[in-house]
N, C-alpha and C. Protein backbone atom coordinates (compact mmCIF):
# COMPACT_ATOMS: atom_id res chain seq x y z
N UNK A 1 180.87 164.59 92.43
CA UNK A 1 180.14 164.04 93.55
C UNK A 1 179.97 162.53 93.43
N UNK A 2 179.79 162.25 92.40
CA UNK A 2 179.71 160.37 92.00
C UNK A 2 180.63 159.67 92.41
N UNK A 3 180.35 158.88 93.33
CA UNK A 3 181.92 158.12 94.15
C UNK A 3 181.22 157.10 93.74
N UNK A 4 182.14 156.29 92.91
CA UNK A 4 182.02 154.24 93.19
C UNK A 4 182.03 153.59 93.90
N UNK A 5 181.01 152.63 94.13
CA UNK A 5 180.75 151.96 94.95
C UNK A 5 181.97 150.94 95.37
N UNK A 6 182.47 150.43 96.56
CA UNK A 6 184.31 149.59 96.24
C UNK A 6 183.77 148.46 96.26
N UNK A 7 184.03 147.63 95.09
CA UNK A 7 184.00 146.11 95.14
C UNK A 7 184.19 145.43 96.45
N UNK A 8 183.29 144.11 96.84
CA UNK A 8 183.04 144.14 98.19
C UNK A 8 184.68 142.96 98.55
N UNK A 9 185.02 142.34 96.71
CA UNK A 9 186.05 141.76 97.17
C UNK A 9 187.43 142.12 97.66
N UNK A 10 187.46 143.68 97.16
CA UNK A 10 188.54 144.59 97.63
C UNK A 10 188.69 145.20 98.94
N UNK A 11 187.62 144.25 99.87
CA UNK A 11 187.39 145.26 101.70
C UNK A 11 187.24 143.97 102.02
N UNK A 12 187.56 144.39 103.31
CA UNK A 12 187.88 143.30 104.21
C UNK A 12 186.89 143.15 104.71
N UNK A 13 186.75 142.08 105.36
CA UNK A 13 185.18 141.79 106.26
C UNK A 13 185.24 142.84 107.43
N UNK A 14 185.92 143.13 107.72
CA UNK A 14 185.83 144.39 109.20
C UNK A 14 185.40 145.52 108.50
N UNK A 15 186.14 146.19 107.24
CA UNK A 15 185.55 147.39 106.75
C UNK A 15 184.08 146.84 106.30
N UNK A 16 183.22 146.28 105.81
CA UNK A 16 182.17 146.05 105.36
C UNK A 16 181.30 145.69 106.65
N UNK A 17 182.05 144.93 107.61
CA UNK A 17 180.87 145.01 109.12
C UNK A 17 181.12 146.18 109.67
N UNK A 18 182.18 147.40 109.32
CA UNK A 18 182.14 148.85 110.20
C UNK A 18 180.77 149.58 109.56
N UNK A 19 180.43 149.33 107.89
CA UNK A 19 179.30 150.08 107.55
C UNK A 19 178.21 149.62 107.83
N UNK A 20 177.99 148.79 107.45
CA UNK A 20 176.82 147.17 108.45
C UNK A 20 176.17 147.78 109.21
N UNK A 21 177.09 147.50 110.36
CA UNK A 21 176.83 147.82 112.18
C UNK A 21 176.69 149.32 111.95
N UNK A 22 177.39 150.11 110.86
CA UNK A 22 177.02 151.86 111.81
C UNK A 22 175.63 152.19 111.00
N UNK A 23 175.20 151.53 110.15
CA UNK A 23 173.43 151.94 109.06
C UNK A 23 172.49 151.64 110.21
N UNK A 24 173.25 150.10 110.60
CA UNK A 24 172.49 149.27 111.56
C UNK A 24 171.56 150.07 112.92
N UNK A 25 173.25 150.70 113.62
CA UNK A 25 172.91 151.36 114.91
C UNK A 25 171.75 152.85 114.53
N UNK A 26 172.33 153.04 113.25
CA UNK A 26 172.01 154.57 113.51
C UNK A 26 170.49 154.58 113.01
N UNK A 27 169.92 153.60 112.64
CA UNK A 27 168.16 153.10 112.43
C UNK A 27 167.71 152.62 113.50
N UNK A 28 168.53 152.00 114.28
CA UNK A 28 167.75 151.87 115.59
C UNK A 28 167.90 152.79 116.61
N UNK A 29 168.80 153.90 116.63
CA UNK A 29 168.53 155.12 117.44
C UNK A 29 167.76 156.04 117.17
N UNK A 30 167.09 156.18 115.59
CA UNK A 30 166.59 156.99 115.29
C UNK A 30 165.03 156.63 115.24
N UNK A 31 164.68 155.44 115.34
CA UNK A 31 163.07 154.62 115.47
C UNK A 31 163.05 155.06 117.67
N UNK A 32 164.16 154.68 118.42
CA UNK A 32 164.10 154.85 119.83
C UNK A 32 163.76 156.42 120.02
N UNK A 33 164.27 157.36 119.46
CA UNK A 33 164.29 158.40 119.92
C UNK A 33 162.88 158.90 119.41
N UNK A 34 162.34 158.08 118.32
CA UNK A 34 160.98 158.80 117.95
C UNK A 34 159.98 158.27 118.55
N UNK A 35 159.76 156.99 118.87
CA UNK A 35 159.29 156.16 119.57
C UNK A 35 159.03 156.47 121.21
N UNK A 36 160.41 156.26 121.62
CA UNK A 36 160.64 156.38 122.72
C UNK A 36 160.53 154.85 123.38
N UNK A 37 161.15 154.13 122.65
CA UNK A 37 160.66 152.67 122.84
C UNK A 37 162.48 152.24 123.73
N UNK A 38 162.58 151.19 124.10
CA UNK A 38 163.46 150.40 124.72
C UNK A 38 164.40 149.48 123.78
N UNK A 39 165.67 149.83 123.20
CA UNK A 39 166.35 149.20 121.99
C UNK A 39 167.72 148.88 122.73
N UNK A 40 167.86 147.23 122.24
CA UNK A 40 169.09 146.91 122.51
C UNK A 40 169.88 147.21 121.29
N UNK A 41 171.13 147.97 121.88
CA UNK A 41 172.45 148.44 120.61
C UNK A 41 173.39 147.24 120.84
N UNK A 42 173.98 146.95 119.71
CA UNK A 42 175.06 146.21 119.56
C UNK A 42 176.78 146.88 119.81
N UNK A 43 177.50 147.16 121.17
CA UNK A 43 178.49 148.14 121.28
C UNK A 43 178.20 149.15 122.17
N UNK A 44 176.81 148.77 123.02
CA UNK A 44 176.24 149.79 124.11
C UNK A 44 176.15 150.85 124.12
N UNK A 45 175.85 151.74 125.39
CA UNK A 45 175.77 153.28 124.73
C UNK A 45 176.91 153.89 124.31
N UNK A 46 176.69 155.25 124.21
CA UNK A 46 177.56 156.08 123.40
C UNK A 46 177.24 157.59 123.35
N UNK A 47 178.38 158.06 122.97
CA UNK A 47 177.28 159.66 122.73
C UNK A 47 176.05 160.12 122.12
N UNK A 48 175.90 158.92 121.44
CA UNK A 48 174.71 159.01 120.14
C UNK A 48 173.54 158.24 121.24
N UNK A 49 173.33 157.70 122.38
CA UNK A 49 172.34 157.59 122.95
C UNK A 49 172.29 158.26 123.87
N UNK A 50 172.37 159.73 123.91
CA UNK A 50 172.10 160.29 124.69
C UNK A 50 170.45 160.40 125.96
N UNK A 51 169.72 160.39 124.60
CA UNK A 51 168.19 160.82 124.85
C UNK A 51 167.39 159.31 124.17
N UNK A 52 168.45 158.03 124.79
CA UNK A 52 167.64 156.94 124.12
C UNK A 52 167.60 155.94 125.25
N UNK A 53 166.46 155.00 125.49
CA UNK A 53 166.35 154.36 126.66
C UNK A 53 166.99 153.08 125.97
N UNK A 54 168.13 152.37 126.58
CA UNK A 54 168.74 151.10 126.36
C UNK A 54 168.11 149.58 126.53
N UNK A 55 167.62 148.86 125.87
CA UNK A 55 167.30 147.68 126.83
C UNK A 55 168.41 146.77 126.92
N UNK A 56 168.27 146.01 128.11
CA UNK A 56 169.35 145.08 128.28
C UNK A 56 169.85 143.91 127.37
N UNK A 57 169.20 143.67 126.72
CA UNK A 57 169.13 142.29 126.05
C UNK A 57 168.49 142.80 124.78
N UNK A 58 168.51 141.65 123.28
CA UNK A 58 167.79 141.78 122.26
C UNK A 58 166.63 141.18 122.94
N UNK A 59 166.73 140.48 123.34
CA UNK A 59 165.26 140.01 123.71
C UNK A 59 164.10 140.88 124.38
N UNK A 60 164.40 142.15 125.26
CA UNK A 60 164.07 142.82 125.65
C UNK A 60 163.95 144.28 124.90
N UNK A 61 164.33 144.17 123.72
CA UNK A 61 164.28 145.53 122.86
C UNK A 61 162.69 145.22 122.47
N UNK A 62 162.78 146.73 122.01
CA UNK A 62 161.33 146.56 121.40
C UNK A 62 161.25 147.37 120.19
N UNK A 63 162.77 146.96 119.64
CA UNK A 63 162.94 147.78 118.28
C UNK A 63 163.39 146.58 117.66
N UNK A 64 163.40 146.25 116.12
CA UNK A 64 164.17 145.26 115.68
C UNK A 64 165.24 145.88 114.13
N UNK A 65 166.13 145.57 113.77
CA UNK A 65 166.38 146.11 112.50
C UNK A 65 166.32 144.61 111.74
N UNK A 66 166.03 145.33 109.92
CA UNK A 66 166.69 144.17 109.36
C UNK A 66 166.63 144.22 107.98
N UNK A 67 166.74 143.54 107.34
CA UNK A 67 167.33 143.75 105.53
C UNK A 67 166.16 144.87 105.35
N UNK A 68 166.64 145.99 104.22
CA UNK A 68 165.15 146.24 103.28
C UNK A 68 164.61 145.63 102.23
N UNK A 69 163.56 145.15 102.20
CA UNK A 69 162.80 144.40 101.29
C UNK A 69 162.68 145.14 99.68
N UNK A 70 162.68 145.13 98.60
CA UNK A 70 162.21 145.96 97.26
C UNK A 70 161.04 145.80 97.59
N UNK A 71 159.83 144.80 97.56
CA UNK A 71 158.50 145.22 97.65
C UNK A 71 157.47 145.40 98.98
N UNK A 72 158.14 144.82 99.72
CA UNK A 72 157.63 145.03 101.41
C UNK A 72 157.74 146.53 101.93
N UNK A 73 159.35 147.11 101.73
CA UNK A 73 159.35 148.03 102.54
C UNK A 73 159.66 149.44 101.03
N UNK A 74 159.80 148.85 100.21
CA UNK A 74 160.21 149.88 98.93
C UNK A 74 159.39 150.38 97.62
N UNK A 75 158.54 149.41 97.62
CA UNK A 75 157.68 149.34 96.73
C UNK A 75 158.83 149.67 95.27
N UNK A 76 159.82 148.65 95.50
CA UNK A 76 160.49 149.28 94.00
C UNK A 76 160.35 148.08 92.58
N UNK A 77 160.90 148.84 91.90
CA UNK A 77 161.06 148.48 90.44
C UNK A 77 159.40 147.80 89.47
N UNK A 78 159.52 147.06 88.98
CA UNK A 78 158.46 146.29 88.15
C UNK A 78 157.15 145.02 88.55
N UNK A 79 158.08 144.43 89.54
CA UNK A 79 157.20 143.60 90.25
C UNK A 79 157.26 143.36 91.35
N UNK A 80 156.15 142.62 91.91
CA UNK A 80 155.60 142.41 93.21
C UNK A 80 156.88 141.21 93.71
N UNK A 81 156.07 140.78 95.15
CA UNK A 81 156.83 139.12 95.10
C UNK A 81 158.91 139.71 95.96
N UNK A 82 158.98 140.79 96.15
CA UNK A 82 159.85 141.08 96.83
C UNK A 82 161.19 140.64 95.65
N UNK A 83 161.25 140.86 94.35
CA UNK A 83 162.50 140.72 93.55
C UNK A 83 162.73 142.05 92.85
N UNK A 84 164.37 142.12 93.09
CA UNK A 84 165.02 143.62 92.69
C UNK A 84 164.84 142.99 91.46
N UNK A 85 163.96 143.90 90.75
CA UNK A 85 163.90 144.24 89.37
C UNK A 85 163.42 145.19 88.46
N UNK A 86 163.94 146.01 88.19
CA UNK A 86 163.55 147.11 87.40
C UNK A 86 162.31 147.44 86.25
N UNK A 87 162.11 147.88 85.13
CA UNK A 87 160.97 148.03 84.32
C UNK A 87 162.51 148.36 82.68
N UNK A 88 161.75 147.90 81.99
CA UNK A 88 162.66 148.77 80.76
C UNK A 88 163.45 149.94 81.03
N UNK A 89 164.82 149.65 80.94
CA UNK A 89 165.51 150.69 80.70
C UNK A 89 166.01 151.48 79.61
N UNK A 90 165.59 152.80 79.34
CA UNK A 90 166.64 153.25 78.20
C UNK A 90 167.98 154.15 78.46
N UNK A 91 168.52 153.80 77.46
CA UNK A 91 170.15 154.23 78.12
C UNK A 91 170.19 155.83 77.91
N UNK A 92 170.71 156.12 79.37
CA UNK A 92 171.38 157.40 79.40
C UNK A 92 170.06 158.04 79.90
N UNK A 93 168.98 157.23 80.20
CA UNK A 93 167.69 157.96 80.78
C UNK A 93 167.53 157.54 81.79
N UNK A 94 167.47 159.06 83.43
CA UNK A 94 167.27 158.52 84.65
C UNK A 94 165.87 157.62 84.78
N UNK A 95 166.03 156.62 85.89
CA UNK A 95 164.48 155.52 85.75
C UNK A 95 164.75 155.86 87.62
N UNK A 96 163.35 156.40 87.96
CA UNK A 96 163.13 156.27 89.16
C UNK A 96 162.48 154.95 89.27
N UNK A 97 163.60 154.38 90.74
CA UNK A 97 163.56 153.07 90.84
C UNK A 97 163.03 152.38 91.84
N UNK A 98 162.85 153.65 92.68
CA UNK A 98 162.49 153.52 94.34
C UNK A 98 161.49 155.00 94.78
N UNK A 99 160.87 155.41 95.04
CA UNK A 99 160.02 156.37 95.72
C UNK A 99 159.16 156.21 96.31
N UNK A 100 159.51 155.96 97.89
CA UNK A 100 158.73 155.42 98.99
C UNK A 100 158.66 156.44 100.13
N UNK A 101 157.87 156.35 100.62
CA UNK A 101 157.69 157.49 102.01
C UNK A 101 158.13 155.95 102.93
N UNK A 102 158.26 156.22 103.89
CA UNK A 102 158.43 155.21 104.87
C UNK A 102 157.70 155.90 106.39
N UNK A 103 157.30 154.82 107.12
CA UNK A 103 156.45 155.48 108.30
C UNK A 103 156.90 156.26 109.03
N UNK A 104 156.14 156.72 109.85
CA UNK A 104 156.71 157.33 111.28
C UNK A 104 157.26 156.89 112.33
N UNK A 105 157.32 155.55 112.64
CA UNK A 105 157.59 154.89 113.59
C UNK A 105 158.82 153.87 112.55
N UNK A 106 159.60 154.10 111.59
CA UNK A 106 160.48 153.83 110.53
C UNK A 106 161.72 154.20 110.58
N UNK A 107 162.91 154.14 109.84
CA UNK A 107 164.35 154.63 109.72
C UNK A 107 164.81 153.07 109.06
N UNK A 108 165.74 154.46 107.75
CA UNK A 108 166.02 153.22 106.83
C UNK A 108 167.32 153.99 106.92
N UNK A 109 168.41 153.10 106.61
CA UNK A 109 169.78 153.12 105.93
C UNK A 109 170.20 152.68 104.31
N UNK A 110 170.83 152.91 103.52
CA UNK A 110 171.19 152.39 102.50
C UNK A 110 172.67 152.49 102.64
N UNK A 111 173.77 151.46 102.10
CA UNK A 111 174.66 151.46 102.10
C UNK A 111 175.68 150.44 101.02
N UNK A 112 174.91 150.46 100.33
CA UNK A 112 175.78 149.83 99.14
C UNK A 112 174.84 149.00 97.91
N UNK A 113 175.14 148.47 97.05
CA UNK A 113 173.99 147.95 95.96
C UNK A 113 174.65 146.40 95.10
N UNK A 114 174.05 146.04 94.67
CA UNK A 114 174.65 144.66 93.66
C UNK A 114 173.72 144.10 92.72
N UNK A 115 174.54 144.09 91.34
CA UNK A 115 173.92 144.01 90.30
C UNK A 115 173.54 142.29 90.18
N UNK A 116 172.57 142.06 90.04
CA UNK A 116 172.55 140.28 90.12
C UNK A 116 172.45 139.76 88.55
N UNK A 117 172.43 140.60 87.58
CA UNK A 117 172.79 140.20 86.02
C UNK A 117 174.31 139.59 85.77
N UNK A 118 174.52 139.17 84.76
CA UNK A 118 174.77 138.49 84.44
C UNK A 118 176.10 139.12 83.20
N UNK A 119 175.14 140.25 82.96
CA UNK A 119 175.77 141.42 81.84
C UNK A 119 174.73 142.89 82.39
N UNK A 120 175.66 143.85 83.06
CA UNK A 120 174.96 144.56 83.96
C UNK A 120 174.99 145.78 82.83
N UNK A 121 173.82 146.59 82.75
CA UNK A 121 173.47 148.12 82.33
C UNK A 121 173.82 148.69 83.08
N UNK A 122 174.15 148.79 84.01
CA UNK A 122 174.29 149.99 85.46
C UNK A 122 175.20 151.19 84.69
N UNK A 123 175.06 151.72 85.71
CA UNK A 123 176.28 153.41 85.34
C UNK A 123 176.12 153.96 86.72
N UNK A 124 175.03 155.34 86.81
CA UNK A 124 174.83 156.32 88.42
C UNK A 124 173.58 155.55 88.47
N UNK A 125 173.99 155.33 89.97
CA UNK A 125 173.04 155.21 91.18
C UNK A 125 172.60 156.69 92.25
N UNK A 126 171.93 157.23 91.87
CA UNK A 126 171.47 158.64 92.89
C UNK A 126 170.39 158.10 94.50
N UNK A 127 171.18 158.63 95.42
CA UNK A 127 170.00 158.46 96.79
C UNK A 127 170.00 159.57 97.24
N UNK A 128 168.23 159.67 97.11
CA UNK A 128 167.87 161.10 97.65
C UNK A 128 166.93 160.90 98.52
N UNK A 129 166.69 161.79 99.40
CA UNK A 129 165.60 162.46 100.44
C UNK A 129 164.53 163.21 99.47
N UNK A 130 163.61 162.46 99.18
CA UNK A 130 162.35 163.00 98.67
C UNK A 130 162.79 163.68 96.80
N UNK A 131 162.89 164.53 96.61
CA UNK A 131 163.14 164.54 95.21
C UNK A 131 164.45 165.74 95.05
N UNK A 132 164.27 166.34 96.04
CA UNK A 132 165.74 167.54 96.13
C UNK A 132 166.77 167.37 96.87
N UNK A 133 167.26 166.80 98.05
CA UNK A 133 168.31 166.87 99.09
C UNK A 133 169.08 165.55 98.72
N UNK A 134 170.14 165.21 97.91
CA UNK A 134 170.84 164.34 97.37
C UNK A 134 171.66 163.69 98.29
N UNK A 135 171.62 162.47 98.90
CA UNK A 135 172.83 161.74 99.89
C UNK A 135 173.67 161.03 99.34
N UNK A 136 173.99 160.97 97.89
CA UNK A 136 175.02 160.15 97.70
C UNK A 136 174.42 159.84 95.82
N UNK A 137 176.01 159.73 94.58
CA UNK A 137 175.46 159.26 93.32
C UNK A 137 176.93 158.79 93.55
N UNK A 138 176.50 157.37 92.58
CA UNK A 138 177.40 156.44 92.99
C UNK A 138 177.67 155.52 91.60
N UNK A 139 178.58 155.31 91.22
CA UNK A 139 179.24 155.08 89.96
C UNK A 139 178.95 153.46 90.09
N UNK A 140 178.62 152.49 89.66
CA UNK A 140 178.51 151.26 89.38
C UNK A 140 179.38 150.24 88.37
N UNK A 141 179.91 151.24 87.39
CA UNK A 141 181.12 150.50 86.59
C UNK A 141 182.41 150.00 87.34
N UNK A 142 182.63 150.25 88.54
CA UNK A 142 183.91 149.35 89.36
C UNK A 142 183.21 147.82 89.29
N UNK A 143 181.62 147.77 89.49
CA UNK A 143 181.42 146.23 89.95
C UNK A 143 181.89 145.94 88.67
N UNK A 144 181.06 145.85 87.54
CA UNK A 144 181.39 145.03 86.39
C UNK A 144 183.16 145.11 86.24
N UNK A 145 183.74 146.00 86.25
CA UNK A 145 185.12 145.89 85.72
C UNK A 145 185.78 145.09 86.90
N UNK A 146 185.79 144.66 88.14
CA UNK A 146 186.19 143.96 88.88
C UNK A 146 185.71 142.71 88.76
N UNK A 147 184.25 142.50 88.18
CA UNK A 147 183.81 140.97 88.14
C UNK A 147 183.36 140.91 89.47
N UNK A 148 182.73 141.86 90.20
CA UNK A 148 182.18 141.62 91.46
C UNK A 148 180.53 142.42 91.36
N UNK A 149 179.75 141.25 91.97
CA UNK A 149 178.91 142.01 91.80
C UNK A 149 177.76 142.74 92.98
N UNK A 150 178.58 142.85 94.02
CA UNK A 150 178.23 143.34 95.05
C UNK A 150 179.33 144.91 95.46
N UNK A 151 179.31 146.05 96.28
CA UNK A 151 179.58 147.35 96.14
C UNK A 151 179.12 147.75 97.31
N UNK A 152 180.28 148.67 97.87
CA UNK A 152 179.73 149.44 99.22
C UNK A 152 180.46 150.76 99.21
N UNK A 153 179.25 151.36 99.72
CA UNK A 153 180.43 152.74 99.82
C UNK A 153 180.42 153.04 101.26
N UNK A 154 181.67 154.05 101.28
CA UNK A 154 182.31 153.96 102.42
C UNK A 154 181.23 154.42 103.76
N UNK A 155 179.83 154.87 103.15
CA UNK A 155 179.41 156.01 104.26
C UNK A 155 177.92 155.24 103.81
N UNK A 156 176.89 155.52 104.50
CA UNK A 156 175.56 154.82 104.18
C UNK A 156 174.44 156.18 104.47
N UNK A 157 173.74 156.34 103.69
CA UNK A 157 172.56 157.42 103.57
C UNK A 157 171.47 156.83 104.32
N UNK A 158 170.96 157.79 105.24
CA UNK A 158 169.96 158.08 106.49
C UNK A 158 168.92 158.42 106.23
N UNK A 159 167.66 157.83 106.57
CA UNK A 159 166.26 158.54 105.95
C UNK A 159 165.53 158.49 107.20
N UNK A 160 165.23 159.35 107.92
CA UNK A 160 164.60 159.04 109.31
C UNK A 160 162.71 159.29 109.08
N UNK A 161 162.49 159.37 110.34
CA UNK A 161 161.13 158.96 109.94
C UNK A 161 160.40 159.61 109.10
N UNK A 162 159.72 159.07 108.48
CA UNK A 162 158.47 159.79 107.56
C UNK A 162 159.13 160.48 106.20
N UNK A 163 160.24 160.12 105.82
CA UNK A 163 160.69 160.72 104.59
C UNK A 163 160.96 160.02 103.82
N UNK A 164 160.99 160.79 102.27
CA UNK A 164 160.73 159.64 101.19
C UNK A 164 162.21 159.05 100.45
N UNK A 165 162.23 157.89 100.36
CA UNK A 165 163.70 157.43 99.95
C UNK A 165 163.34 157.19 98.40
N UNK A 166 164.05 157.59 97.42
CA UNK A 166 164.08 158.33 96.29
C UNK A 166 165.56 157.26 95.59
N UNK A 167 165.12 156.55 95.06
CA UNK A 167 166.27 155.91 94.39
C UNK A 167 166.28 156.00 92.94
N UNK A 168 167.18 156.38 92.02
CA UNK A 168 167.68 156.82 90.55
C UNK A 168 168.57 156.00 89.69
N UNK A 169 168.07 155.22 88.91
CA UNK A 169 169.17 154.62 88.00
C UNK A 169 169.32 155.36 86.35
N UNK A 170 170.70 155.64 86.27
CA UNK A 170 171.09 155.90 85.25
C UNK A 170 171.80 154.87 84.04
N UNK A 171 171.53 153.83 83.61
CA UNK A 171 171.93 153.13 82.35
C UNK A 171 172.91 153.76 81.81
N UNK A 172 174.00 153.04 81.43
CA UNK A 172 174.90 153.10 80.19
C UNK A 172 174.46 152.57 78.85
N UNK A 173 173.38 151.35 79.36
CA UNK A 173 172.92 151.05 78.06
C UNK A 173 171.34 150.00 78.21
N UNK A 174 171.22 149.75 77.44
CA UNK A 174 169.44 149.66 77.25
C UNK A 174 169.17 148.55 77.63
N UNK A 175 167.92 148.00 78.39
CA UNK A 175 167.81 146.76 79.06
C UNK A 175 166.42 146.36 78.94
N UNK A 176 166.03 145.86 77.92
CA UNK A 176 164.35 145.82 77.71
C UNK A 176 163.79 145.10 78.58
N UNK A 177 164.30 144.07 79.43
CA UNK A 177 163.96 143.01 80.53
C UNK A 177 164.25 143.59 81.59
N UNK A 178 164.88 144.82 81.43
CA UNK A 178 165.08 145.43 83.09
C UNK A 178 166.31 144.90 83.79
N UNK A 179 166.23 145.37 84.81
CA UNK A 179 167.71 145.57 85.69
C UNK A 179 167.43 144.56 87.06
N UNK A 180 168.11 143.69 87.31
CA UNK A 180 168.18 143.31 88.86
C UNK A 180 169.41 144.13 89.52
N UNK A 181 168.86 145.16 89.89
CA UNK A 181 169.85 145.62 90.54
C UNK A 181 169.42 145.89 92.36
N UNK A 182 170.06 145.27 93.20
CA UNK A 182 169.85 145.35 95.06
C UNK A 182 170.42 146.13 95.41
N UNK A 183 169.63 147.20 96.45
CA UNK A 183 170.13 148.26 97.21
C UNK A 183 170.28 147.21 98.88
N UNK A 184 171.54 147.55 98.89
CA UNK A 184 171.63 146.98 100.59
C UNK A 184 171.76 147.96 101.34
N UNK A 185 170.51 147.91 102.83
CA UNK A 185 170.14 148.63 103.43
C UNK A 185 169.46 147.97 104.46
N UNK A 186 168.82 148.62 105.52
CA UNK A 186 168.78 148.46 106.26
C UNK A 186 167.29 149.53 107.33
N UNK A 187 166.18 148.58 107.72
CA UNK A 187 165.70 149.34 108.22
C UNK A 187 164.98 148.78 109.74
N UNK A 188 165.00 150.33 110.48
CA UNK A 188 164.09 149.95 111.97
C UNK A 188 162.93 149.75 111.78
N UNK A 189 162.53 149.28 112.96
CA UNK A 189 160.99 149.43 113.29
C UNK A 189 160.31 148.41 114.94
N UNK A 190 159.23 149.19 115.38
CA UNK A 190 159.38 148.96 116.53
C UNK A 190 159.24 147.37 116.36
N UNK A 191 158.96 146.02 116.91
CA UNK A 191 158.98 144.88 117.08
C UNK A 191 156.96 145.11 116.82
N UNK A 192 156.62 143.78 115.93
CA UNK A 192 155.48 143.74 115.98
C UNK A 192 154.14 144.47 114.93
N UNK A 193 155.28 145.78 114.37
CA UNK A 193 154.27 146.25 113.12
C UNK A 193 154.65 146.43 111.99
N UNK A 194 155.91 145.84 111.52
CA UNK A 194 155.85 145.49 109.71
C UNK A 194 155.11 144.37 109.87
N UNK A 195 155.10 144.25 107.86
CA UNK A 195 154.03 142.85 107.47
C UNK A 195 155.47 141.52 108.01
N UNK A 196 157.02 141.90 108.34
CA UNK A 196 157.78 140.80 108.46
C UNK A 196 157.35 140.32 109.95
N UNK A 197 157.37 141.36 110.53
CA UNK A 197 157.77 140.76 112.02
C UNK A 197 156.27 140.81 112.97
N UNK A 198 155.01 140.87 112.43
CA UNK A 198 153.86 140.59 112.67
C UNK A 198 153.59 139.30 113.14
C-alpha cells in the first residue's frame, strides 16, 4: 500500500497544478454543499456541482480555500508559531504528528509533503481519517535519494467536515531535534471565520 511520494522535480508543472486544482476544488465543494454557501470554482460547474450554488466571481464567493497551516489549522508537531516541526523522534517508532478534528463548516485536502532538513529521518508517512480508515502511506526515501525535497502523490486525501485528520511519521532513524517535515494541503472554509481570514 506505501506508494512514494514523486519528486516534484520529476512532474511537470501541469501534473502538479492537476493535483493542486483537484484538493483545491474538491474542499470547496464539500464546505458549499455543507454550508450551502455561494463558491466560485476555478473550471466552472461540473458533475461534481450538482447540489452546489455557483457564485459568479471570487469576489462574490463566500467560500475561500488556502494553504494548511501546522499550528492554525493542525495543531501539529512540537511548537506553536505555525513551523512544521516535529518532537523527538525515535527510529522505527510511529510519532503521531497531526491529530486534529477540523470544523463543521471545514474540508481539508492533503496532497503531498517536504522535508525542509537538511539530512532528512523520514521513511512512512500514514494519512488517516480519525485513527482507523487509512487514505494513503507514503514512502519518503524518493525525496532524499533524488535530492528533492518536496513530493506529491498522484491522488490527494479528503477529510470533509468534522473529521479528524490523523497524520503518522515513521523514522528510519533518530532525530533528537525533531523533524521539519510539511504536509501540503489544502483547506475550505466559509470567508470570514478562520483566525486567517477574520
Amino acid at each position: 500500500m506505501a506508494r512514494a511520494l514523486r519528486p516534484a522535480k520529476h512532474l511537470s508543472t501541469a501534473q502538479i497544478d492537476a493535483v493542486v486544482e483537484a484538493a483545491e476544488r474538491a474542499v470547496l465543494i464539500e464546505v458549499a454543499r455543507y454550508t450551502k454557501r455561494p463558491v466560485f470554482l476555478k473550471g466552472g460547474p461540473g458533475p461534481d456541482t450538482k447540489d452546489v450554488t455557483l457564485a459568479t466571481s471570487l469576489e462574490t464567493s463566500e467560500i475561500i480555500a488556502r494553504a494548511l497551516l501546522p499550528d492554525t489549522d493542525l495543531n501539529a508537531g512540537a511548537v506553536a508559531y505555525d513551523q512544521w516541526l516535529t518532537a523527538a523522534l525515535v527510529a522505527s517508532t510511529e510519532y503521531q504528528y497531526i491529530n486534529q478534528q477540523i470544523r463543521t463548516d471545514q474540508a481539508a485536502a492533503i496532497y503531498g509533503g517536504a522535508t525542509l532538513d537538511a539530512s532528512p529521518h523520514g521513511g512512512r508517512v500514514r494519512l488517516l481519517n480519525g485513527t482507523s480508515v487509512v487514505f494513503a502511506a507514503w514512502d519518503t526515501t524518493p525525496l532524499w535519494a533524488a535530492e528533492d525535497t518536496i513530493g506529491y502523490s498522484d491522488e490527494f486525501a479528503l477529510w470533509p467536515s468534522n473529521q479528524t485528520i490523523n497524520v503518522q511519521l515513521m523514522p528510519y532513524a533518530a532525530a533528537g531535534a525533531g523533524e521539519r517535515f510539511m504536509v501540503l494541503g489544502v483547506i475550505a472554509e466559509p470567508k470570514g471565520t478562520g483566525p486567517i481570514t477574520k
